[in-house]
Structure formats: C-alpha cells, structure tokens
N, C-alpha and C. Protein backbone atom coordinates (compact mmCIF):
# COMPACT_ATOMS: atom_id res chain seq x y z
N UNK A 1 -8.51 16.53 -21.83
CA UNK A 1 -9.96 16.49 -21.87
C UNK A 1 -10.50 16.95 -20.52
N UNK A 2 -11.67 18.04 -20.40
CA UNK A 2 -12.03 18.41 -19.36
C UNK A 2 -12.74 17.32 -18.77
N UNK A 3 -12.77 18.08 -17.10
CA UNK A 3 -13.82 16.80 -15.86
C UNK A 3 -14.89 16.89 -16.34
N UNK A 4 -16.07 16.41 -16.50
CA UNK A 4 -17.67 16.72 -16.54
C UNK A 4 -17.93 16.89 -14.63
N UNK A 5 -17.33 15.89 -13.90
CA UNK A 5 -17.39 16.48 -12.29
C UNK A 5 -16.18 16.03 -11.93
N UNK A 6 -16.36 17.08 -10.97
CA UNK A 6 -14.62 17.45 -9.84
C UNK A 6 -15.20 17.52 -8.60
N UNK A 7 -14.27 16.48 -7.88
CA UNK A 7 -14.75 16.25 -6.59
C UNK A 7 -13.85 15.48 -5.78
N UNK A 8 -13.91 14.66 -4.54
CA UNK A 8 -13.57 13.54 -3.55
C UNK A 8 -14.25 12.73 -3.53
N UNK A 9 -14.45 11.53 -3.39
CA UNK A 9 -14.92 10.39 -2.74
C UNK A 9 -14.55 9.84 -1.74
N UNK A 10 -15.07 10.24 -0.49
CA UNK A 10 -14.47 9.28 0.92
C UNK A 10 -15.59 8.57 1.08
N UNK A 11 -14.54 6.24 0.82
CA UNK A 11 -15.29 5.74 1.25
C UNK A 11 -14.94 4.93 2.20
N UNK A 12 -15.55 3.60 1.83
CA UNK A 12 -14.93 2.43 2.84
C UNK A 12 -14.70 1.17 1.81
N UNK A 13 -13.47 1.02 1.59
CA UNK A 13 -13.09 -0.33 0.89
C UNK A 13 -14.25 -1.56 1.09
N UNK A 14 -14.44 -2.04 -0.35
CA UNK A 14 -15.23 -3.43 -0.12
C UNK A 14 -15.10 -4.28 -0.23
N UNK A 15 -14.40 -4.24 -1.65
CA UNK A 15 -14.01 -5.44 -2.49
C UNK A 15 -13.09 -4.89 -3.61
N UNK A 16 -12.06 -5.60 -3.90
CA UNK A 16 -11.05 -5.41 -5.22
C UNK A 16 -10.66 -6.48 -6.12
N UNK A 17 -10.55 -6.43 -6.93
CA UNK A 17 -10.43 -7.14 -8.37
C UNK A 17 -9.23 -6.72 -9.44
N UNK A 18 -8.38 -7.62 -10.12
CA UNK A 18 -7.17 -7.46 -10.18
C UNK A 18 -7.25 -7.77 -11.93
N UNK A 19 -7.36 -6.44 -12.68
CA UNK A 19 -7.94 -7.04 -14.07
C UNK A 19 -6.50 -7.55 -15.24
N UNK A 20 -6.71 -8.34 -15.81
CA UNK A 20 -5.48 -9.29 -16.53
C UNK A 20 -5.91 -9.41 -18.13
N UNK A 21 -4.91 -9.66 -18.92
CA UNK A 21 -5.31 -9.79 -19.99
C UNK A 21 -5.32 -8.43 -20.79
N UNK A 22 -5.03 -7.45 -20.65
CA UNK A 22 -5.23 -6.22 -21.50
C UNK A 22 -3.88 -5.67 -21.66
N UNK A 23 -3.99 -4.54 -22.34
CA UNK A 23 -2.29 -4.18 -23.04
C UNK A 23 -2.38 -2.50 -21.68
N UNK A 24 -3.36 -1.89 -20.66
CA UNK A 24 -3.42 -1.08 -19.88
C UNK A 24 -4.47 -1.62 -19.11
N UNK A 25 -4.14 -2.69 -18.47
CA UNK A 25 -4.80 -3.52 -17.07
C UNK A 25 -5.14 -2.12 -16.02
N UNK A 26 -5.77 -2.66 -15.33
CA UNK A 26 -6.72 -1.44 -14.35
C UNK A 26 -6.71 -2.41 -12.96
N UNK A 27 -6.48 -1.61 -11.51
CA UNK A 27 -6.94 -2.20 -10.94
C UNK A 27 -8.31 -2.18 -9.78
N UNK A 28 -9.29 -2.37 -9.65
CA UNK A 28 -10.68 -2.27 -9.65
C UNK A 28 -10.98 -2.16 -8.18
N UNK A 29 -11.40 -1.12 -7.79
CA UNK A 29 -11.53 -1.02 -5.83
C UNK A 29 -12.96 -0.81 -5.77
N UNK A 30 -13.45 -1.12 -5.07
CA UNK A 30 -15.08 -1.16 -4.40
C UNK A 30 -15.25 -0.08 -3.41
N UNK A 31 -15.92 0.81 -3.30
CA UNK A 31 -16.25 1.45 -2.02
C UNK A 31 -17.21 2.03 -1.58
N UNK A 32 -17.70 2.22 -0.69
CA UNK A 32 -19.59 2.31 -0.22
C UNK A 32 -19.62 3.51 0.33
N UNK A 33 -20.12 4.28 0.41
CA UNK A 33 -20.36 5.70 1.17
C UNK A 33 -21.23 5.31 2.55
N UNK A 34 -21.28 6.16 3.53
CA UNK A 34 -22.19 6.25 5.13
C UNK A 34 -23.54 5.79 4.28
N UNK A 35 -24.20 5.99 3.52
CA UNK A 35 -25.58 5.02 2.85
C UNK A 35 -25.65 4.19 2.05
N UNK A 36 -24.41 3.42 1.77
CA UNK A 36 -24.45 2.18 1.37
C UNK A 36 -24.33 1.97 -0.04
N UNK A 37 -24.29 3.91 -0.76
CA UNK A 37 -23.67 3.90 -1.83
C UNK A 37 -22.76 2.67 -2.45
N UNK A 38 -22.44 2.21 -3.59
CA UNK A 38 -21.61 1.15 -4.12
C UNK A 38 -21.01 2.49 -5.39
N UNK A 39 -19.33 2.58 -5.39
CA UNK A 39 -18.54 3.05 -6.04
C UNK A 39 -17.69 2.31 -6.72
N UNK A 40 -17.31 1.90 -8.02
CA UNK A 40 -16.15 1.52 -8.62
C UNK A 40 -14.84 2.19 -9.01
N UNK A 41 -13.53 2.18 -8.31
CA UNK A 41 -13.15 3.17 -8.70
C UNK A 41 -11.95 1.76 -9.66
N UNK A 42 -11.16 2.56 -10.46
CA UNK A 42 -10.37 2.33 -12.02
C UNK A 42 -9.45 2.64 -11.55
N UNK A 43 -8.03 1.78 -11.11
CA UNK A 43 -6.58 2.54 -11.40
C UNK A 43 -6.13 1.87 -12.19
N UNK A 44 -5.85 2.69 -13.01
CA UNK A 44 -5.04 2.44 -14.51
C UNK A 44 -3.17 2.31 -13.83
N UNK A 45 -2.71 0.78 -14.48
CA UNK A 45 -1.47 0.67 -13.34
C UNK A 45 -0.81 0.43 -14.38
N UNK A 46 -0.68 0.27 -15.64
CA UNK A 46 0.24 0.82 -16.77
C UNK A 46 -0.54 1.44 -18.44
N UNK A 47 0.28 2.26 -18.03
CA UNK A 47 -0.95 3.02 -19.19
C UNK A 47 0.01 3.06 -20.49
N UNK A 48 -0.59 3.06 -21.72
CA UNK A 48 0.19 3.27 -22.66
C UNK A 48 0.96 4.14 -23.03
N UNK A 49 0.82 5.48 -22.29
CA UNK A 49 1.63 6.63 -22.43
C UNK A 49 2.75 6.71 -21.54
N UNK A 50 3.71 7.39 -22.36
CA UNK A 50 5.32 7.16 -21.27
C UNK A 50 5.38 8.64 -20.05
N UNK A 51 5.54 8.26 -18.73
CA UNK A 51 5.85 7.22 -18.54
C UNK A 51 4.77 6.29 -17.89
N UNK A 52 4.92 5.14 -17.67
CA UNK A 52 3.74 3.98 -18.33
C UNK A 52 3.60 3.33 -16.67
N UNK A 53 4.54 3.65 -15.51
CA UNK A 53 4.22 3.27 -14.34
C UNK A 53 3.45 3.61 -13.25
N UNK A 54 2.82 2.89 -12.32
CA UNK A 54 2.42 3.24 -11.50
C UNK A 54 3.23 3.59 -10.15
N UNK A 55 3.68 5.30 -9.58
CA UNK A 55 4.23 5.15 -8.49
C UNK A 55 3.75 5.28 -7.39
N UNK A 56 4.01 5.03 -6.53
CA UNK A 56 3.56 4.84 -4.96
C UNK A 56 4.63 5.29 -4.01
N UNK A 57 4.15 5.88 -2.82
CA UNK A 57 4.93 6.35 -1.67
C UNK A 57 4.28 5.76 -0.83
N UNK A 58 4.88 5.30 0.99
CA UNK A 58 4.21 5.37 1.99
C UNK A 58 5.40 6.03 2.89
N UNK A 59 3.91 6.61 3.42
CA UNK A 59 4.66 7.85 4.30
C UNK A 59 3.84 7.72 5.66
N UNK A 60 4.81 7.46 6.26
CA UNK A 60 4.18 7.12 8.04
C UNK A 60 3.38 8.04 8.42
N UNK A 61 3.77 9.35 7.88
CA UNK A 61 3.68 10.69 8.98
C UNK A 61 2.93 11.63 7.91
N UNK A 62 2.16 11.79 7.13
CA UNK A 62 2.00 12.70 6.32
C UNK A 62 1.29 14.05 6.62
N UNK A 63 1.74 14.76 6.78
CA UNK A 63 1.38 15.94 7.00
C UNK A 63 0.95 17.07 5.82
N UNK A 64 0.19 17.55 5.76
CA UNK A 64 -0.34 18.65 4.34
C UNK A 64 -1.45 19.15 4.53
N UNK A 65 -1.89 19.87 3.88
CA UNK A 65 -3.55 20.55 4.60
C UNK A 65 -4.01 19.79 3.56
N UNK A 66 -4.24 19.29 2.34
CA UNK A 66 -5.11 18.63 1.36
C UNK A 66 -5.22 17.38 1.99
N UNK A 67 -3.94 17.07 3.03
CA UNK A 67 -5.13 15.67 3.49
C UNK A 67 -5.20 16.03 5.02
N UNK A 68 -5.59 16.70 5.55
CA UNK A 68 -5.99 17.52 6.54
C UNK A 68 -7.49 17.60 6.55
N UNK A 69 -7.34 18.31 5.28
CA UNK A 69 -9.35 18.47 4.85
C UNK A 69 -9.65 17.78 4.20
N UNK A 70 -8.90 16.56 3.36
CA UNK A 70 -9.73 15.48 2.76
C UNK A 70 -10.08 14.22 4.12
N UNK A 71 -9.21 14.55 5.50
CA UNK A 71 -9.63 13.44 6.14
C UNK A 71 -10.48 14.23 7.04
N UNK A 72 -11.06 15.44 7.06
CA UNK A 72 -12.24 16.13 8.01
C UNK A 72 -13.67 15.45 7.12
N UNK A 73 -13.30 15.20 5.76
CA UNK A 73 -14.47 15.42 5.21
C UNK A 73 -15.64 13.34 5.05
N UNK A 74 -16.93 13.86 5.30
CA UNK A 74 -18.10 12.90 5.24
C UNK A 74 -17.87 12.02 4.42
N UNK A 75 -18.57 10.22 4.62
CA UNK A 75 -18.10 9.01 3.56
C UNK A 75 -19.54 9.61 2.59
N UNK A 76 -18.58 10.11 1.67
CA UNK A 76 -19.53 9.96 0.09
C UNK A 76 -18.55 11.13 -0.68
N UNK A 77 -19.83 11.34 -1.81
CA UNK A 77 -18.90 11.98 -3.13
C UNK A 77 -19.04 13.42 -2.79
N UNK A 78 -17.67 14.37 -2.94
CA UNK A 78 -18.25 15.68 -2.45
C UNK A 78 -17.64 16.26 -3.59
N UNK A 79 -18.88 17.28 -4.42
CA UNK A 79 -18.89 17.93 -5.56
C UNK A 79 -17.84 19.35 -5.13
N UNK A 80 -17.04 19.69 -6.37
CA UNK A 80 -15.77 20.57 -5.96
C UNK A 80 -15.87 21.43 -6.97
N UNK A 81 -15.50 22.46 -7.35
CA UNK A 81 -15.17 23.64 -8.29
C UNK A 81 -13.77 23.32 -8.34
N UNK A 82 -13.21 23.35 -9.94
CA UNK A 82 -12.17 23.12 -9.87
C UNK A 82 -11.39 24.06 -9.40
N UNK A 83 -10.06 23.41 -9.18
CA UNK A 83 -8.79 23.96 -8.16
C UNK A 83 -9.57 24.92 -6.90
N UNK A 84 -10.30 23.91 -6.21
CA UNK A 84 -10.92 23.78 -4.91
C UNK A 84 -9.90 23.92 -3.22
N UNK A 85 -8.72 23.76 -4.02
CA UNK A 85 -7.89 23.16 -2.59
C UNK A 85 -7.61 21.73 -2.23
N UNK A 86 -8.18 20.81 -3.01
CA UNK A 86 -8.32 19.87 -3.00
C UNK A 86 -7.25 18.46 -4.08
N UNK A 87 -6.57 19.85 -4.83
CA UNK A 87 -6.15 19.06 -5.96
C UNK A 87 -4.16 18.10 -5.49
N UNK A 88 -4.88 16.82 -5.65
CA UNK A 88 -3.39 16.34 -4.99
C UNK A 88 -2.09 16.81 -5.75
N UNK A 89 -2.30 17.18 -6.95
CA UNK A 89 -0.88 17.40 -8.18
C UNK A 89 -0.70 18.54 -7.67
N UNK A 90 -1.74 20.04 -8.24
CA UNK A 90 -1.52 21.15 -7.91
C UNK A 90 -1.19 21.40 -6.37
N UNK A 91 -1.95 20.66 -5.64
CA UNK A 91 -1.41 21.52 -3.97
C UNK A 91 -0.26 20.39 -3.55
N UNK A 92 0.83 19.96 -4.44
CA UNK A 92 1.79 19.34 -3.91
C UNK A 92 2.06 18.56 -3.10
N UNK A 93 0.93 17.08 -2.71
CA UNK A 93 0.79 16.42 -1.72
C UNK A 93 1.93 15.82 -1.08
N UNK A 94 2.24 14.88 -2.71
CA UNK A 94 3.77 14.40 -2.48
C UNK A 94 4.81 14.61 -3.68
N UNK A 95 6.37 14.19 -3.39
CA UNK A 95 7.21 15.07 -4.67
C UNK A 95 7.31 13.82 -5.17
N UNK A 96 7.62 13.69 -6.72
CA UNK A 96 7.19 12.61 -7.32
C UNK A 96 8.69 12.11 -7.32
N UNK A 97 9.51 12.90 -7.03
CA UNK A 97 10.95 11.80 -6.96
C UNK A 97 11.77 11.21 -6.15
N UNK A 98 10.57 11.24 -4.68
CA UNK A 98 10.26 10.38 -3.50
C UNK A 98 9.71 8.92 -3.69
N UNK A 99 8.73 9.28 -4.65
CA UNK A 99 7.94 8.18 -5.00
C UNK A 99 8.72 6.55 -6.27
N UNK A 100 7.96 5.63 -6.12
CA UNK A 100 8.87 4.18 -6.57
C UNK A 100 8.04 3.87 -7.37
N UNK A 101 8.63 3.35 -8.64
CA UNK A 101 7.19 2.48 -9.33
C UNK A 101 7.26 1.51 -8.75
N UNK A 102 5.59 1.10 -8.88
CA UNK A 102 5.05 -0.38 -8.23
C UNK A 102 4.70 -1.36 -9.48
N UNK A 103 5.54 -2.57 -10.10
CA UNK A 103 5.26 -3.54 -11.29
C UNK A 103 3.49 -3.47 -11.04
N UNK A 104 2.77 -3.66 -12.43
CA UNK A 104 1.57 -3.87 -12.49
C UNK A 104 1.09 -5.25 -12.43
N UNK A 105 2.57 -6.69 -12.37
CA UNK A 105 2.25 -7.85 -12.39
C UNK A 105 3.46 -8.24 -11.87
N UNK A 106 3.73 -9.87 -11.62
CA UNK A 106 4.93 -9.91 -11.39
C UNK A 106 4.91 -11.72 -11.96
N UNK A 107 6.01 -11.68 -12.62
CA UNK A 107 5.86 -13.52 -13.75
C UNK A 107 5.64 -14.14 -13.08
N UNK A 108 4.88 -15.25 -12.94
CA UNK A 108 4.40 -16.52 -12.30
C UNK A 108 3.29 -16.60 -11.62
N UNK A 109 2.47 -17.46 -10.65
CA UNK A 109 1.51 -17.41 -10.33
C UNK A 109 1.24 -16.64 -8.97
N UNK A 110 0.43 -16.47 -8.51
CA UNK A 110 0.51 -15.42 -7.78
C UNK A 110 0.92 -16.51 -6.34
N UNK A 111 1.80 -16.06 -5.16
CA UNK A 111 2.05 -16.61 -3.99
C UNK A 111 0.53 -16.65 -2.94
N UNK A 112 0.53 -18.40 -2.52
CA UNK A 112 -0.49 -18.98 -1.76
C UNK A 112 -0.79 -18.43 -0.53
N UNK A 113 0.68 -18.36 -0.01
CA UNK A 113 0.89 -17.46 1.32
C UNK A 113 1.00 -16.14 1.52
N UNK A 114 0.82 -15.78 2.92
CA UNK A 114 1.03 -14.27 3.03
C UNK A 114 1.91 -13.75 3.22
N UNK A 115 2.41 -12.76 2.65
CA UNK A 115 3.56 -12.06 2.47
C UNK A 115 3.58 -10.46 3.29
N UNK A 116 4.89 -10.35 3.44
CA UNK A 116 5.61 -9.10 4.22
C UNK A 116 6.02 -8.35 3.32
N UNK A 117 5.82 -6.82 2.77
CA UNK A 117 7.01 -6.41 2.23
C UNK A 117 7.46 -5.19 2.94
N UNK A 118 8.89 -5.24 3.01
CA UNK A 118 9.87 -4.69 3.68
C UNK A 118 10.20 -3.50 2.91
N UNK A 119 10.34 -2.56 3.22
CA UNK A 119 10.33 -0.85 2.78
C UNK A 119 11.76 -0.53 3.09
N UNK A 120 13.41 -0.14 2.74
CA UNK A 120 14.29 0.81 3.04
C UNK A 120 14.19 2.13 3.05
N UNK A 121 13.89 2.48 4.20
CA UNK A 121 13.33 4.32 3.82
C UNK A 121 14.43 4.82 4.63
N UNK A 122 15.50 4.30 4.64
CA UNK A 122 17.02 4.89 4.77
C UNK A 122 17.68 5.52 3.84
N UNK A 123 18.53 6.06 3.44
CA UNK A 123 19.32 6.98 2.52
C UNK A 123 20.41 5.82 1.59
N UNK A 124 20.55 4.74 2.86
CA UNK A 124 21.95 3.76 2.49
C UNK A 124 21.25 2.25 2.34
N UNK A 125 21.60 1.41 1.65
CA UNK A 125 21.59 0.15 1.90
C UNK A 125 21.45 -0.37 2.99
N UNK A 126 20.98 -1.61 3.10
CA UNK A 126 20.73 -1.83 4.12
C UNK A 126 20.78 -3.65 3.84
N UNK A 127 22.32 -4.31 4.62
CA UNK A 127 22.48 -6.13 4.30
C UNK A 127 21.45 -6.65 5.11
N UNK A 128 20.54 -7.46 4.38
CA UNK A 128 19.55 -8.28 5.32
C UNK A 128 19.73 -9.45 5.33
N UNK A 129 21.30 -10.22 5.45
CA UNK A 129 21.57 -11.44 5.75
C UNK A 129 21.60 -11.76 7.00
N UNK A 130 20.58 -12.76 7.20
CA UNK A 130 20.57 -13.22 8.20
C UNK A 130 19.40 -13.01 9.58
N UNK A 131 18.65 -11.56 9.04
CA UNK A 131 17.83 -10.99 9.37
C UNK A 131 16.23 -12.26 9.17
N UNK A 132 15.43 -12.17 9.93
CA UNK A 132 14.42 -12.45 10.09
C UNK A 132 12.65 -11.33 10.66
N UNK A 133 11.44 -12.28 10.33
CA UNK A 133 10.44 -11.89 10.52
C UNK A 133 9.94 -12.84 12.16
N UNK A 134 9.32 -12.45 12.91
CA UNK A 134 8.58 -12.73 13.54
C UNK A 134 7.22 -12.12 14.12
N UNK A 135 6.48 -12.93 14.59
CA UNK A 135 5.22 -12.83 15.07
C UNK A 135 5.16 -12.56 16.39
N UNK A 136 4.09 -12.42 16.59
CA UNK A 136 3.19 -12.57 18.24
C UNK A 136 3.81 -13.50 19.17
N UNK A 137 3.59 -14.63 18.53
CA UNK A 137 4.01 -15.90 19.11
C UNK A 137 5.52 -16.04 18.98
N UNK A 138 6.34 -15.24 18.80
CA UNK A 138 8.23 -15.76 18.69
C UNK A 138 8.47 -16.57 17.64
N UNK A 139 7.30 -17.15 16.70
CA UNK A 139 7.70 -18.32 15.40
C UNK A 139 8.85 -17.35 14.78
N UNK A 140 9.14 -17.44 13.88
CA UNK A 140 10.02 -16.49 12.60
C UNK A 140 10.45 -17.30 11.32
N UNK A 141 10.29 -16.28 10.21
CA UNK A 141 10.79 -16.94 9.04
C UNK A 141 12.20 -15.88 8.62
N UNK A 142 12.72 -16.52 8.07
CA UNK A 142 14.03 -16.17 7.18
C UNK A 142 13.59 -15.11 5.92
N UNK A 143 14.59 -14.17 6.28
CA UNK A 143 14.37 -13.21 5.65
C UNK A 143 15.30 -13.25 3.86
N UNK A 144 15.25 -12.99 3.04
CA UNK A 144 15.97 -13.41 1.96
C UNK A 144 17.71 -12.57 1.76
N UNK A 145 18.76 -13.45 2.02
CA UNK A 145 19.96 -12.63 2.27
C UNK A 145 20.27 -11.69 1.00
N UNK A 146 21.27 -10.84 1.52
CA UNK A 146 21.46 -9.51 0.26
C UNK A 146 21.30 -8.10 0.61
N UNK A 147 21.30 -6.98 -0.28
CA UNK A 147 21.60 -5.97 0.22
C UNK A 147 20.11 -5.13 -0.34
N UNK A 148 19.38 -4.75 0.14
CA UNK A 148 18.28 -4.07 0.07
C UNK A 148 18.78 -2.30 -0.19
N UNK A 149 18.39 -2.00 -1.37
CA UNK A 149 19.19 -0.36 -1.77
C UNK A 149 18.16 0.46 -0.97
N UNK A 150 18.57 1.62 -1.18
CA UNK A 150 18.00 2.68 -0.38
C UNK A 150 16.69 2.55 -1.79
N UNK A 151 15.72 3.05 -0.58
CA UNK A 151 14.11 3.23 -1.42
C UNK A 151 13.52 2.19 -1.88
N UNK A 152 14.55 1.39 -1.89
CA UNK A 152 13.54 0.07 -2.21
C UNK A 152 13.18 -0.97 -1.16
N UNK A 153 12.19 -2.39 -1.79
CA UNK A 153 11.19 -2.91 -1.52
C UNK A 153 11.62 -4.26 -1.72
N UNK A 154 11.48 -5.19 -0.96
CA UNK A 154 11.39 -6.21 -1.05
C UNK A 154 10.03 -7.35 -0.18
N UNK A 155 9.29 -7.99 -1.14
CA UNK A 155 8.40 -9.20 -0.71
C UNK A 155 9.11 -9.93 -0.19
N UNK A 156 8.53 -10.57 1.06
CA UNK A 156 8.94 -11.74 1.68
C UNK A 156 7.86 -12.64 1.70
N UNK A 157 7.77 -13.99 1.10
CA UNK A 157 6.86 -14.83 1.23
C UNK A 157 6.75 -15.96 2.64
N UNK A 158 5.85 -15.27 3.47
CA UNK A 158 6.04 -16.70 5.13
C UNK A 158 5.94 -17.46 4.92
N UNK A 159 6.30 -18.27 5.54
CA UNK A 159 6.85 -19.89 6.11
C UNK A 159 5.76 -20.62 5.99
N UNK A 160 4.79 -19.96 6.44
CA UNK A 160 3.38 -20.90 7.03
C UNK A 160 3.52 -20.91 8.91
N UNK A 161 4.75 -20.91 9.22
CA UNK A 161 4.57 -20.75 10.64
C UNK A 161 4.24 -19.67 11.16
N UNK A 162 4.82 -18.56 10.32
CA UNK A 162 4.59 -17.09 11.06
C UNK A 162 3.37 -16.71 10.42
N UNK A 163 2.49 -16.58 11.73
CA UNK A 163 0.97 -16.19 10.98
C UNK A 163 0.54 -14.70 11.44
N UNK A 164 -0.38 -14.65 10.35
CA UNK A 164 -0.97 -12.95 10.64
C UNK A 164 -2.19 -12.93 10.96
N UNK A 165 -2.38 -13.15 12.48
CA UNK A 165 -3.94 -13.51 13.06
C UNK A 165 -4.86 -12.72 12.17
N UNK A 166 -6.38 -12.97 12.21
CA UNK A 166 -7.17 -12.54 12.11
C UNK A 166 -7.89 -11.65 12.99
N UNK A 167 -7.25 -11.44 14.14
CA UNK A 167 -7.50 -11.15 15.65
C UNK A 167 -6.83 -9.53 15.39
N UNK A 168 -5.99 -9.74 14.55
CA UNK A 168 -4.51 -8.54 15.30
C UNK A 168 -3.35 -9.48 15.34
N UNK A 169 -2.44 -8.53 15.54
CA UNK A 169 -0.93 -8.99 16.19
C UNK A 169 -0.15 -8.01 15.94
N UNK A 170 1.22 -8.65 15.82
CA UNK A 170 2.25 -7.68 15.52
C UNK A 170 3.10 -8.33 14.79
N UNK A 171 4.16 -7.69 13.91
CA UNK A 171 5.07 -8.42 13.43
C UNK A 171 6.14 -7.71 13.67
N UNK A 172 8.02 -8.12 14.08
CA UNK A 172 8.94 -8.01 14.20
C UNK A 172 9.53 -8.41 13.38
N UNK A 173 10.86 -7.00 12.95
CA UNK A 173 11.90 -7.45 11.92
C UNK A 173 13.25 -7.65 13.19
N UNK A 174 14.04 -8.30 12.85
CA UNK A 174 14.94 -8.85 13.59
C UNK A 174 16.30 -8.93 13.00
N UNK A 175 17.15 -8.40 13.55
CA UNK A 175 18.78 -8.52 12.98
C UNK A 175 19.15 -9.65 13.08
N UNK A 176 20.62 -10.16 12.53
CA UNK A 176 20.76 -11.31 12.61
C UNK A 176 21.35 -11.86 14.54
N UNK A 177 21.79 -10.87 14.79
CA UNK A 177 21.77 -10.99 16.38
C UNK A 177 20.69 -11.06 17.37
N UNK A 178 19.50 -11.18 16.39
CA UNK A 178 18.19 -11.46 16.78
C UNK A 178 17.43 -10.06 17.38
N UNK A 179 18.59 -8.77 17.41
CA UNK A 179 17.81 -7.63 18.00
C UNK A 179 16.64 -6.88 17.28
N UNK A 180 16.00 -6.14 17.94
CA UNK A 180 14.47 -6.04 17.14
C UNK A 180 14.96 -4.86 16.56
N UNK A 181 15.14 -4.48 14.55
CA UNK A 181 14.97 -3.38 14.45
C UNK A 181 14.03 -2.41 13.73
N UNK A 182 12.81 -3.21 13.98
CA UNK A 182 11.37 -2.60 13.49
C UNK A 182 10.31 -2.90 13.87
N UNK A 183 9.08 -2.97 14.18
CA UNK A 183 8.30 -3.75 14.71
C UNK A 183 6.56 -3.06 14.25
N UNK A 184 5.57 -3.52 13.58
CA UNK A 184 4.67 -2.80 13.51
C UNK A 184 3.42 -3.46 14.70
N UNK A 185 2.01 -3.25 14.47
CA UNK A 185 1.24 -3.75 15.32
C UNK A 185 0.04 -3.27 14.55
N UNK A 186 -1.15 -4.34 14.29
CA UNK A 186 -1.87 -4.32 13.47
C UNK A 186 -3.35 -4.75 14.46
N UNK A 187 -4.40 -4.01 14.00
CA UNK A 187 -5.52 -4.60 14.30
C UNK A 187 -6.50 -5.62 13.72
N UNK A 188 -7.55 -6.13 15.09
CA UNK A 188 -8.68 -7.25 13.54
C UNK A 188 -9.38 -6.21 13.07
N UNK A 189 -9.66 -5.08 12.87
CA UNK A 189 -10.33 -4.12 11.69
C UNK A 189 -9.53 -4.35 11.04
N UNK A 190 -8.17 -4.13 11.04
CA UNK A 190 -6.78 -3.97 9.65
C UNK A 190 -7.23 -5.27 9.07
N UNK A 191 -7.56 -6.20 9.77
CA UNK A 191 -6.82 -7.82 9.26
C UNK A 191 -8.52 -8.19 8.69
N UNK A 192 -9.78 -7.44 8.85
CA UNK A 192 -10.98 -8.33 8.55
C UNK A 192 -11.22 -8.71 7.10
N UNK A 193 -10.80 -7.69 6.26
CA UNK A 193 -10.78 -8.02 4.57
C UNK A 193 -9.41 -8.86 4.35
N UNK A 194 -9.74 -10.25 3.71
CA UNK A 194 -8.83 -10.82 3.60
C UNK A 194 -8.55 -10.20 2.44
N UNK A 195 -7.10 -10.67 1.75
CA UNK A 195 -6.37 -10.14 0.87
C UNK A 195 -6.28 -8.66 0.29
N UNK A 196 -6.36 -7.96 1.50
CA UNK A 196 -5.80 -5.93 1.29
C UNK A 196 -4.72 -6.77 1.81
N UNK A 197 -3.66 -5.29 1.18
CA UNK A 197 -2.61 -4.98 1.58
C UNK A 197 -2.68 -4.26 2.60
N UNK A 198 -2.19 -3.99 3.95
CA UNK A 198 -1.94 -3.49 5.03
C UNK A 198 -0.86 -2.76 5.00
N UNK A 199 -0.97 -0.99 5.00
CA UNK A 199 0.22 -0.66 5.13
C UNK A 199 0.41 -0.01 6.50
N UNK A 200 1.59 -0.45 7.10
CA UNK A 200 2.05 0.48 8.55
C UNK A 200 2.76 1.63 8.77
C-alpha cells in the first residue's frame, strides 16, 4: 500500500507507553518538535506476518550518509519525495543479519529495579562467571554465571546497592579478578526521563 506522506521526523522523546493485551501489541513513543509539536509514533513489535520479530542493532560507531543527513536535519516533520536519500532499507543503513530479535514481552511481572543489559559484540562467547557490575561509588552486584554467546544479550537485574544516579555516573563491568573490562559513563540529560532505556 502506497505512503499518502514520505518524510523524517526529528524529535525529542517525551513519553512512552507499553501497549498489552492484543494479538500485534505496538509500542507507543511521544515526541515534540523545536515548537512543541506533540507526535505519536506506533512500533509494531510483533506483527502477524512472518517474520513476526522485532530486530534491533546497537552500534557504537555508526557511520552512513542517511544518518549523516538525518542527524544535520531540524526537530520536526520534513516532507520527502520518495527515494529521497533518506530511505533506511533502500540506502542500506544496517545489514539485517547483524541485527537480533528483541522479545515483545517477557513472562512475569515486569522487574521493580533497574537493570543493565550486557551486549557480546565479540565473535566468541564470552564466561561471565564470576564477573560483576559496579558503580561510581565501588558498590557492585553479581553478575549471573554462564556463558554469554556471541551477539547476544543478557538483563541483569541490580541489587538495590548499585545505583544509577539521577545526576550521571558511570557503570563498570568487571572480571572475576575484579579487572575492569568495559566501562560506560552516562549523563543527568541521559538519566532525566525515568524509565528509557539508555543505550551506550
């Protein structure tokens, strides 16, 4: 089915909403343009058609001219002619067999605390027995023992001791010899919307 409009939207996250109950759940992002515009945008995170997942990449470093000129461009909606230069599928942003599905739910209630999740973007496995998280402050929680495969993802749910200021901080991954072998560093812009995901 054709666009009626083709375009970008650069905004600023507002608010998100996590819709439940349906047989192709959606998940619901808020975003405001430089005038205060209000946008709803729809991701459809299992759709009835195969295949039915939602995948996701993060990529530290991304380099491409489509997001080159999608990050030159003004917060609001910018009207496009199709295959503009702009198109993430056609101009090959990312290869889709880089990319992981992300579950659209996961059984039980959702976790109270805040959580870490840990990325292998190594080729090999990677044993995380014994391995830990820490903070700013040196607290640390226990990391869950086992072998983490290449490309994949694992949640870690904190302790309650290791906290993720509202200020900023940083968090450290830690071998079991306690040496540091990752470390990100986050700001209070990153940290002011409670419950986004923060990616580093």
């Amino acid at each position: 089915m054709p666009l009626k409009n083709y375009g970008v939207l650069v905004g600023r996250p507002t608010d998100r909403r996590r819709e439940d109950g349906t047989d192709t759940p959606h998940y619901q992002v808020r975003l405001e343009d430089a005038d205060g515009v209000s946008y709803r945008i729809a991701v459809n995170v299992l759709s009835q058609e195969s295949p039915s997942e939602l995948l996701y990449l993060v990529e530290d470093d991304l380099r491409h001219p489509v997001a080159d000129t999608a990050g030159a461009l003004d917060l609001c909606w910018h009207a496009l002619a199709p295959r503009a230069g702009l198109d993430l599928i056609r101009g090959n942003l990312v290869s889709r067999d880089r990319m992981r599905p992300l579950p659209p739910h996961v059984a039980g209630r959702a976790p109270e605390r805040e959580t870490v999740t840990l990325v292998n973007a190594s080729p090999e496995p990677v044993d995380l027995t014994g391995w830990r998280i820490a903070d700013r402050m040196k607290e640390t929680c226990t990391v869950p023992a086992g072998p983490l495969a290449a490309g994949a993802t694992l949640t870690v749910e904190l302790n309650g001791r290791v906290a993720l200021g509202n200020k900023g901080g940083t968090i450290t991954l830690l071998e079991r010899d306690g040496l540091k072998v990752s470390g990100v560093s986050y700001t209070a812009e990153q940290a002011r919307s409670e419950g986004w995901t923060l990616t580093f």
